[in-house]
C-alpha atoms as a PDB file:
ATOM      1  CA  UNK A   1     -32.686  25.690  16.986  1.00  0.00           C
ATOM      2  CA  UNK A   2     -31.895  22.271  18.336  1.00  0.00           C
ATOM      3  CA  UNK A   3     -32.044  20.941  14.748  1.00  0.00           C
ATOM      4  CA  UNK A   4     -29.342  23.063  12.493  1.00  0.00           C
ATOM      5  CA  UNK A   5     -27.221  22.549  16.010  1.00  0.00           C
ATOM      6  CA  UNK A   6     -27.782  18.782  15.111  1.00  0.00           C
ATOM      7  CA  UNK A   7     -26.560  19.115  11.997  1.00  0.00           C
ATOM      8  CA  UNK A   8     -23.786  21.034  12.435  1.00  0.00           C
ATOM      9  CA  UNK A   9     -22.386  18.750  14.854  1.00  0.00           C
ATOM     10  CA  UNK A  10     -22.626  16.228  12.564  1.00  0.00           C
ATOM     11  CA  UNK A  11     -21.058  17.544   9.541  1.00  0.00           C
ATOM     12  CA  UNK A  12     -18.343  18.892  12.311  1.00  0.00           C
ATOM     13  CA  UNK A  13     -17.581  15.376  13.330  1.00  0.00           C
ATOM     14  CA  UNK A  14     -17.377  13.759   9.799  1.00  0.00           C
ATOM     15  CA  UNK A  15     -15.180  16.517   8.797  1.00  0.00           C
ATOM     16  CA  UNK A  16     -12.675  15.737  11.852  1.00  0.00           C
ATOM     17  CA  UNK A  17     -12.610  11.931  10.447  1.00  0.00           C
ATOM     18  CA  UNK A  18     -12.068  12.731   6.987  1.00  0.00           C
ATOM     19  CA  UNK A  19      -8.767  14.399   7.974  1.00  0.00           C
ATOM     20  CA  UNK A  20      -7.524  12.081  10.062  1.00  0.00           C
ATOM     21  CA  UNK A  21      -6.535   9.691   6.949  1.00  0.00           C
ATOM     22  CA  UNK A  22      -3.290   9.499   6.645  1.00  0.00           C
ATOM     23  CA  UNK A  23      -1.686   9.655   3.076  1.00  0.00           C
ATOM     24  CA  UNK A  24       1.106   7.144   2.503  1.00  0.00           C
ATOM     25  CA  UNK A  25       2.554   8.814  -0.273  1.00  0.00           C
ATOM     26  CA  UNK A  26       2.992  12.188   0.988  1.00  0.00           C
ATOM     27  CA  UNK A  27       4.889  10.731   4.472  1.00  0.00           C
ATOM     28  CA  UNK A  28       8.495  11.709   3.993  1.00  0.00           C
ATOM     29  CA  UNK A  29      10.625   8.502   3.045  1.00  0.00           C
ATOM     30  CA  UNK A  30      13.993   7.588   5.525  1.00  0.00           C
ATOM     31  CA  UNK A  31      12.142  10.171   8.112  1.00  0.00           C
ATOM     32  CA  UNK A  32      10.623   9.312  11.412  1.00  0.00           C
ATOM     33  CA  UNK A  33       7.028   7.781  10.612  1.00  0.00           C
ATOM     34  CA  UNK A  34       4.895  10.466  12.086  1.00  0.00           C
ATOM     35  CA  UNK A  35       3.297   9.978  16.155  1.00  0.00           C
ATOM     36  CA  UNK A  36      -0.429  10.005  14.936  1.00  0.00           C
ATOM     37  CA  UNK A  37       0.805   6.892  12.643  1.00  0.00           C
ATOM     38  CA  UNK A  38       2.491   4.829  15.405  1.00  0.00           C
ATOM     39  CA  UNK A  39      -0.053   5.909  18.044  1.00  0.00           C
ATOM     40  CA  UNK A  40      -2.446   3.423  16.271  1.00  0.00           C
ATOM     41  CA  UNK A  41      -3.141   0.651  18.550  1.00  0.00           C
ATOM     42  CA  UNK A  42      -4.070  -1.692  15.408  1.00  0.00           C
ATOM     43  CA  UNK A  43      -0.513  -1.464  13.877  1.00  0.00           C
ATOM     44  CA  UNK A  44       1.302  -5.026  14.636  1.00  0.00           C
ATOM     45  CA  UNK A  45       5.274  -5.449  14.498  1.00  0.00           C
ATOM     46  CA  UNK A  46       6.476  -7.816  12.332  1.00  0.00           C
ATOM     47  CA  UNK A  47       8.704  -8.807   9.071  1.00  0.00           C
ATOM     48  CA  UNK A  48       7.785  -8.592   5.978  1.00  0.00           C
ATOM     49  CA  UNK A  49       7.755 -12.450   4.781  1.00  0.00           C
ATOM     50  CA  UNK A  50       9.220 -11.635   0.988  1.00  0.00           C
ATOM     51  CA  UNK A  51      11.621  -8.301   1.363  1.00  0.00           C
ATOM     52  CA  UNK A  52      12.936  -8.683   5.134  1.00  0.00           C
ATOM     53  CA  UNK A  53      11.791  -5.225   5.963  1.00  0.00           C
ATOM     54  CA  UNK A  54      10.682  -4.730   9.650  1.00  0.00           C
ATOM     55  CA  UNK A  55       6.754  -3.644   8.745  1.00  0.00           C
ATOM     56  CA  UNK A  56       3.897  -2.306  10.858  1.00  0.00           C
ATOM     57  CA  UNK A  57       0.619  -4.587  10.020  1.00  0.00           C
ATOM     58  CA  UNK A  58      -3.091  -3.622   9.795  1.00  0.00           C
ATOM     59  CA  UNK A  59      -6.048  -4.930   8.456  1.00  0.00           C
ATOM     60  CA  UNK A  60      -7.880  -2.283   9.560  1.00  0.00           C
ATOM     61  CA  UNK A  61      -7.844   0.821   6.875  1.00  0.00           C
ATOM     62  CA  UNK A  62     -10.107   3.652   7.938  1.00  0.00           C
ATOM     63  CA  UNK A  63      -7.065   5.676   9.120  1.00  0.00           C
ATOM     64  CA  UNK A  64      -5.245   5.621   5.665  1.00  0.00           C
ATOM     65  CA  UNK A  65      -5.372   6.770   2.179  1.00  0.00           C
ATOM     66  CA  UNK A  66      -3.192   6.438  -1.313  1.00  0.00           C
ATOM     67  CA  UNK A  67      -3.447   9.693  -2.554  1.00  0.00           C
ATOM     68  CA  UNK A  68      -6.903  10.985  -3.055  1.00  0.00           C
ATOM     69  CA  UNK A  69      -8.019   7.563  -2.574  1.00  0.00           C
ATOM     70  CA  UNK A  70      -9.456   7.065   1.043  1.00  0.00           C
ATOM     71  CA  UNK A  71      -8.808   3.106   2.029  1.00  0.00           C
ATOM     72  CA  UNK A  72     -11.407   1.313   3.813  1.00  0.00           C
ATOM     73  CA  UNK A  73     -11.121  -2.633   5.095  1.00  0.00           C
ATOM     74  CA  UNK A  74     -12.443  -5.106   3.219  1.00  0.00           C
ATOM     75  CA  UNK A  75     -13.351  -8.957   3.243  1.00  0.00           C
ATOM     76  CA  UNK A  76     -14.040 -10.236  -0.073  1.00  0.00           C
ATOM     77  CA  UNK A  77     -17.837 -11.302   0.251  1.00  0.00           C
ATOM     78  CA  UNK A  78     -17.502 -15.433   0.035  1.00  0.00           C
ATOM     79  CA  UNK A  79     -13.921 -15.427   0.081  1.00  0.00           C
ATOM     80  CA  UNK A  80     -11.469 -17.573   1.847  1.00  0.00           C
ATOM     81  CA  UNK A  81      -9.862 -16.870   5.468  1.00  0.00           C
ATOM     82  CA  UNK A  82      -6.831 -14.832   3.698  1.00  0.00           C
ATOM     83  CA  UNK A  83      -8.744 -12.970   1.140  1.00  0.00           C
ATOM     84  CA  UNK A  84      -9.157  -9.586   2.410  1.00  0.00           C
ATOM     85  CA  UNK A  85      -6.990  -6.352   2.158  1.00  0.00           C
ATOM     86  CA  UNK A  86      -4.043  -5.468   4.227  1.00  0.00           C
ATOM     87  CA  UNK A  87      -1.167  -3.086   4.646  1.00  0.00           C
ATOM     88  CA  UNK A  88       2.146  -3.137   5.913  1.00  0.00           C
ATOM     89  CA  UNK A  89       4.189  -0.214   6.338  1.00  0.00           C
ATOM     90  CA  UNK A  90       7.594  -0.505   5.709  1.00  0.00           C
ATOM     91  CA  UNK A  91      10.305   0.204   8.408  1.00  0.00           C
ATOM     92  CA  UNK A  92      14.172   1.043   8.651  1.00  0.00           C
ATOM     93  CA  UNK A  93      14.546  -1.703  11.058  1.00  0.00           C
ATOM     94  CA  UNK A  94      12.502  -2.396  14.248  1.00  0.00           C
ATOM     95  CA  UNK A  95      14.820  -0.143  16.560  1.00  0.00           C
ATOM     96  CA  UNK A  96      14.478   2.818  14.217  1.00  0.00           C
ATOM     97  CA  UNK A  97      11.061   3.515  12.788  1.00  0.00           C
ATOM     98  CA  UNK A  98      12.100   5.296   9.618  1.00  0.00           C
ATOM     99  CA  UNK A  99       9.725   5.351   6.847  1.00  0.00           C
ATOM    100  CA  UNK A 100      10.654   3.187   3.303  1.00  0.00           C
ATOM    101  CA  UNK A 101       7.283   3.199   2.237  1.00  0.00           C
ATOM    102  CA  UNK A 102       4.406   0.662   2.084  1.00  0.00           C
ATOM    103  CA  UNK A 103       3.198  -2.888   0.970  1.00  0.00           C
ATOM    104  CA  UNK A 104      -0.783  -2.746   0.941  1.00  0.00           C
ATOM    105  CA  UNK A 105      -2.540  -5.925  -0.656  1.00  0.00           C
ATOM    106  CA  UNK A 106      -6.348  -5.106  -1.662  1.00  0.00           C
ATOM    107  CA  UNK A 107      -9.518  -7.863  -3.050  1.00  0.00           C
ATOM    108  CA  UNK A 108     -11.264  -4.572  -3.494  1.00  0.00           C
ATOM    109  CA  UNK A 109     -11.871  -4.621  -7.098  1.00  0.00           C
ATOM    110  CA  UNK A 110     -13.082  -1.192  -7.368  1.00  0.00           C
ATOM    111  CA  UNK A 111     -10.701   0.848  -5.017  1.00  0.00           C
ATOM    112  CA  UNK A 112      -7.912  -1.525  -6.456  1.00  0.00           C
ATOM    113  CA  UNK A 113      -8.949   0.644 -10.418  1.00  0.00           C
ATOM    114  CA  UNK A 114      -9.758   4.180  -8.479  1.00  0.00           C
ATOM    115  CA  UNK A 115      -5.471   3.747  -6.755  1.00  0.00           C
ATOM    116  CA  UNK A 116      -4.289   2.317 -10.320  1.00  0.00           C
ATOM    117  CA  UNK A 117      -6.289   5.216 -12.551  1.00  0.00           C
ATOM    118  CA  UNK A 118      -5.119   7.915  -9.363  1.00  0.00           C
ATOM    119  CA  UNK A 119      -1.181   6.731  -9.790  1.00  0.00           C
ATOM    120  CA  UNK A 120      -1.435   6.567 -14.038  1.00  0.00           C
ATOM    121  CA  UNK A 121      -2.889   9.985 -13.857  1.00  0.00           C
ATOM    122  CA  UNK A 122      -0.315  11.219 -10.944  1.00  0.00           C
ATOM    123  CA  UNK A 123       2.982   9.788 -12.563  1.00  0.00           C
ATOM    124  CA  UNK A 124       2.350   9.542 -16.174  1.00  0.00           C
ATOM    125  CA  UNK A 125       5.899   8.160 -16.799  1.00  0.00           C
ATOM    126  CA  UNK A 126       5.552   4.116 -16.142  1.00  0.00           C
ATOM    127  CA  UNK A 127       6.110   0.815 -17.446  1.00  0.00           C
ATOM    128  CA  UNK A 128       3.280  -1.410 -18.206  1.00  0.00           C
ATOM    129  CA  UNK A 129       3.577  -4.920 -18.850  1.00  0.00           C
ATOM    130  CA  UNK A 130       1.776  -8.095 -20.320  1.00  0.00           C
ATOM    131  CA  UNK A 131       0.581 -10.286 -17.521  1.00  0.00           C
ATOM    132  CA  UNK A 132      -1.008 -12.934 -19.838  1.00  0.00           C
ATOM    133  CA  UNK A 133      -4.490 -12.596 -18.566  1.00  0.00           C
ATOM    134  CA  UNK A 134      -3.327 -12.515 -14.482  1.00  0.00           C
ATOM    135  CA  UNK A 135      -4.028  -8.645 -14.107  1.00  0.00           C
ATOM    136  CA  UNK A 136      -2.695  -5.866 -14.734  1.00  0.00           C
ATOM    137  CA  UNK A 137       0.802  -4.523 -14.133  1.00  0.00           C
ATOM    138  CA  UNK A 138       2.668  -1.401 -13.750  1.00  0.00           C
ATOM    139  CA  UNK A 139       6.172  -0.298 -12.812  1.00  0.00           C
ATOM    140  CA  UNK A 140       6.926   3.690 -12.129  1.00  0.00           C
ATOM    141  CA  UNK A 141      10.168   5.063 -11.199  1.00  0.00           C
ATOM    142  CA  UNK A 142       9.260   8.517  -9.505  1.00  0.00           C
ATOM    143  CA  UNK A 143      12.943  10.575  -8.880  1.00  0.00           C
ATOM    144  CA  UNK A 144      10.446  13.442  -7.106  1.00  0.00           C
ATOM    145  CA  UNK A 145       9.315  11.154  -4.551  1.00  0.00           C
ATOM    146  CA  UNK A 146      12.780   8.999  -4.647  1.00  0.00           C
ATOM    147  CA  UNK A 147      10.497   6.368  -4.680  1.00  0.00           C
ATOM    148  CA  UNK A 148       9.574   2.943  -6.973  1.00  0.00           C
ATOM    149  CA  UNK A 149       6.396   1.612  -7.130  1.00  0.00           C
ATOM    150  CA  UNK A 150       5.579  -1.859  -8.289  1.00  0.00           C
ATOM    151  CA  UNK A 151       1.745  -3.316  -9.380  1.00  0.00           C
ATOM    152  CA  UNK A 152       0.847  -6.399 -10.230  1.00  0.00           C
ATOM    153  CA  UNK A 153      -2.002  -8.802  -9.738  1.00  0.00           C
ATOM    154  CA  UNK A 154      -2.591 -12.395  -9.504  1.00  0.00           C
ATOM    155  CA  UNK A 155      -5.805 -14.814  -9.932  1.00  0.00           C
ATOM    156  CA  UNK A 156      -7.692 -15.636  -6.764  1.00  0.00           C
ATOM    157  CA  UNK A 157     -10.752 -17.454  -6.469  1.00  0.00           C
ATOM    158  CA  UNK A 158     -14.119 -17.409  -3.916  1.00  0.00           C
ATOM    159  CA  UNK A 159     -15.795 -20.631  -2.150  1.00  0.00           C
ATOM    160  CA  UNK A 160     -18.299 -20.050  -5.410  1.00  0.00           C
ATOM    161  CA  UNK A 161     -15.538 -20.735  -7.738  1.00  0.00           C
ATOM    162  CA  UNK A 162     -15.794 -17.065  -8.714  1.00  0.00           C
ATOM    163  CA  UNK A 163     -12.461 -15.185  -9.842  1.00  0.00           C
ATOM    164  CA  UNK A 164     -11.180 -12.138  -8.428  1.00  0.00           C
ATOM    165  CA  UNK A 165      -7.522 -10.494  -8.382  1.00  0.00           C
ATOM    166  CA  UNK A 166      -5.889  -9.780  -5.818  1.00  0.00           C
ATOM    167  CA  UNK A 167      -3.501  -6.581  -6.378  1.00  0.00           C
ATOM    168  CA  UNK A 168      -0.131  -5.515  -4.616  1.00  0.00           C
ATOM    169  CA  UNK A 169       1.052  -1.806  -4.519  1.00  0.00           C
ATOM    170  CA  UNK A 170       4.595  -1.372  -3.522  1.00  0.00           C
ATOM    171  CA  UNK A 171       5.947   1.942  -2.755  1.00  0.00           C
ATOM    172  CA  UNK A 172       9.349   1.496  -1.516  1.00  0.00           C
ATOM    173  CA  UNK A 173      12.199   4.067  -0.856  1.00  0.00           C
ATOM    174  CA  UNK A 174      14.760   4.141  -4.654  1.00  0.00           C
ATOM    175  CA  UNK A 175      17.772   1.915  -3.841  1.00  0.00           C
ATOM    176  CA  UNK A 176      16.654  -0.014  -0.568  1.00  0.00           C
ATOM    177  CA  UNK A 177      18.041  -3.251  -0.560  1.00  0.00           C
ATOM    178  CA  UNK A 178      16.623  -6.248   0.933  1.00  0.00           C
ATOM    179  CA  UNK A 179      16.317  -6.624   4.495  1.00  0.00           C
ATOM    180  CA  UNK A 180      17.232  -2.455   4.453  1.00  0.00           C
ATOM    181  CA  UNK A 181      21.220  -4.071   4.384  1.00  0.00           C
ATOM    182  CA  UNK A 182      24.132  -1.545   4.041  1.00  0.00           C
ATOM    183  CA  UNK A 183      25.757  -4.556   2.203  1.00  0.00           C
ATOM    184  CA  UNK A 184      26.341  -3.764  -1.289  1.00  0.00           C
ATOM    185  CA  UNK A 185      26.605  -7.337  -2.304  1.00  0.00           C
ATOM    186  CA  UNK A 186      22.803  -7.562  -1.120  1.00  0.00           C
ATOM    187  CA  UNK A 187      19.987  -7.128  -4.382  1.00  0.00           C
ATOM    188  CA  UNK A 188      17.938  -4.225  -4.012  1.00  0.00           C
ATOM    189  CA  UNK A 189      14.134  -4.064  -3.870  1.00  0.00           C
ATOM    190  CA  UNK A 190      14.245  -3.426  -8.047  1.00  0.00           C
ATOM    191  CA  UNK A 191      16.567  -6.606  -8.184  1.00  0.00           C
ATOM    192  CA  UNK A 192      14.167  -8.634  -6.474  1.00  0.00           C
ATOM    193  CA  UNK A 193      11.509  -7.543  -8.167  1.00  0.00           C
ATOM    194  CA  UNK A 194      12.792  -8.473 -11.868  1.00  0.00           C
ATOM    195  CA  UNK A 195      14.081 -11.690 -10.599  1.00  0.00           C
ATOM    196  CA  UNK A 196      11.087 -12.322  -9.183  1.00  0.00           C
ATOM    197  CA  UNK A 197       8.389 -11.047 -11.484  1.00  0.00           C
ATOM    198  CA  UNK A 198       9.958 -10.521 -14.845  1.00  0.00           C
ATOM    199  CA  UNK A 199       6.846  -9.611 -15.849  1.00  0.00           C
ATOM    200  CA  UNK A 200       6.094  -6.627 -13.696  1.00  0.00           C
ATOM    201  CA  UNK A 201       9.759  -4.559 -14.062  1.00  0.00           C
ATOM    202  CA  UNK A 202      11.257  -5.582 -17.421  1.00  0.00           C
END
């Protein structure tokens, strides 16, 4: 009897981890980022270095998922001291911890295809654009979510020489601005991104 008892405690406990991951695209944008989320002692406070956005910061994934695609932390085998994945997600400011969305950066080559084929199939509608052999990438307006999401890729390479991209998914709240301003004279998110990276949002 001790056996099946075994075993059922064990398929009892993997079931309770499986559904603690946290899906970043269901969360409700502008909406108070849920307690289990900021009860995570791995989440650091900072500012996103490109948008302004106040951010939470992890390297540590286990916790989180795009979709149906469970993320997991990653160090790309040989690769330099900034080559592994990370997410940041994206705050109303750091007084108010409203949800905008997320910035998650992945050198996992093969969950970086599983979010990219899971988001093609999701939201059919999308731009896709010609990177001149840097990657792949995608732009998808999404009214149902009142979201944008931007993909693109660039070129890294290992201590072997060995190429690998490294791939950025965006998911940002339609119509934030950067630094969340009120100011209309301030570009939004979109703006940034087609001054930026003409050839991800055309």
């Amino acid at each position: 009897m001790k056996l099946p008892f075994a075993i059922f405690m064990v398929v009892t406990i993997l079931s309770c981890n499986s559904q603690t991951k946290t899906d970043l695209l269901s969360l409700k944008l502008n909406s108070k980022v849920p307690a289990v989320v900021l009860q995570n002692n791995e989440l650091k406070q900072d500012t996103d270095p490109n948008l302004g956005l106040a951010i939470l910061n992890t390297a540590k994934l286990e916790k989180y998922a795009i979709g149906e695609i469970e993320l997991n932390s990653y160090t790309f085998p040989n690769g330099n001291a900034a080559d592994y994945s990370n997410l940041s997600i994206l705050l109303s400011s750091k007084q108010r911890n409203n949800y905008l969305g997320f910035n998650y950066s992945s050198v996992n080559q093969q969950e970086t295809k599983a979010i990219v084929a899971y988001l093609k199939k999701t939201y059919p509608a999308y731009q896709q654009s010609d990177t001149k052999g840097n990657g792949e990438s995608y732009f998808w307006d999404v009214p149902k979510l009142d979201a944008w999401i931007f993909t693109y890729q660039g070129n890294s390479t290992d201590k072997n020489g060995k190429n690998f991209f490294s791939t950025n998914f965006i998911f940002v709240k339609r119509g934030t601005r950067m630094e969340n301003s009120t100011d209309p004279k301030v570009i939004t998110i979109m703006a940034y991104y087609k001054m930026m990276y003409p050839d991800v949002v055309k």
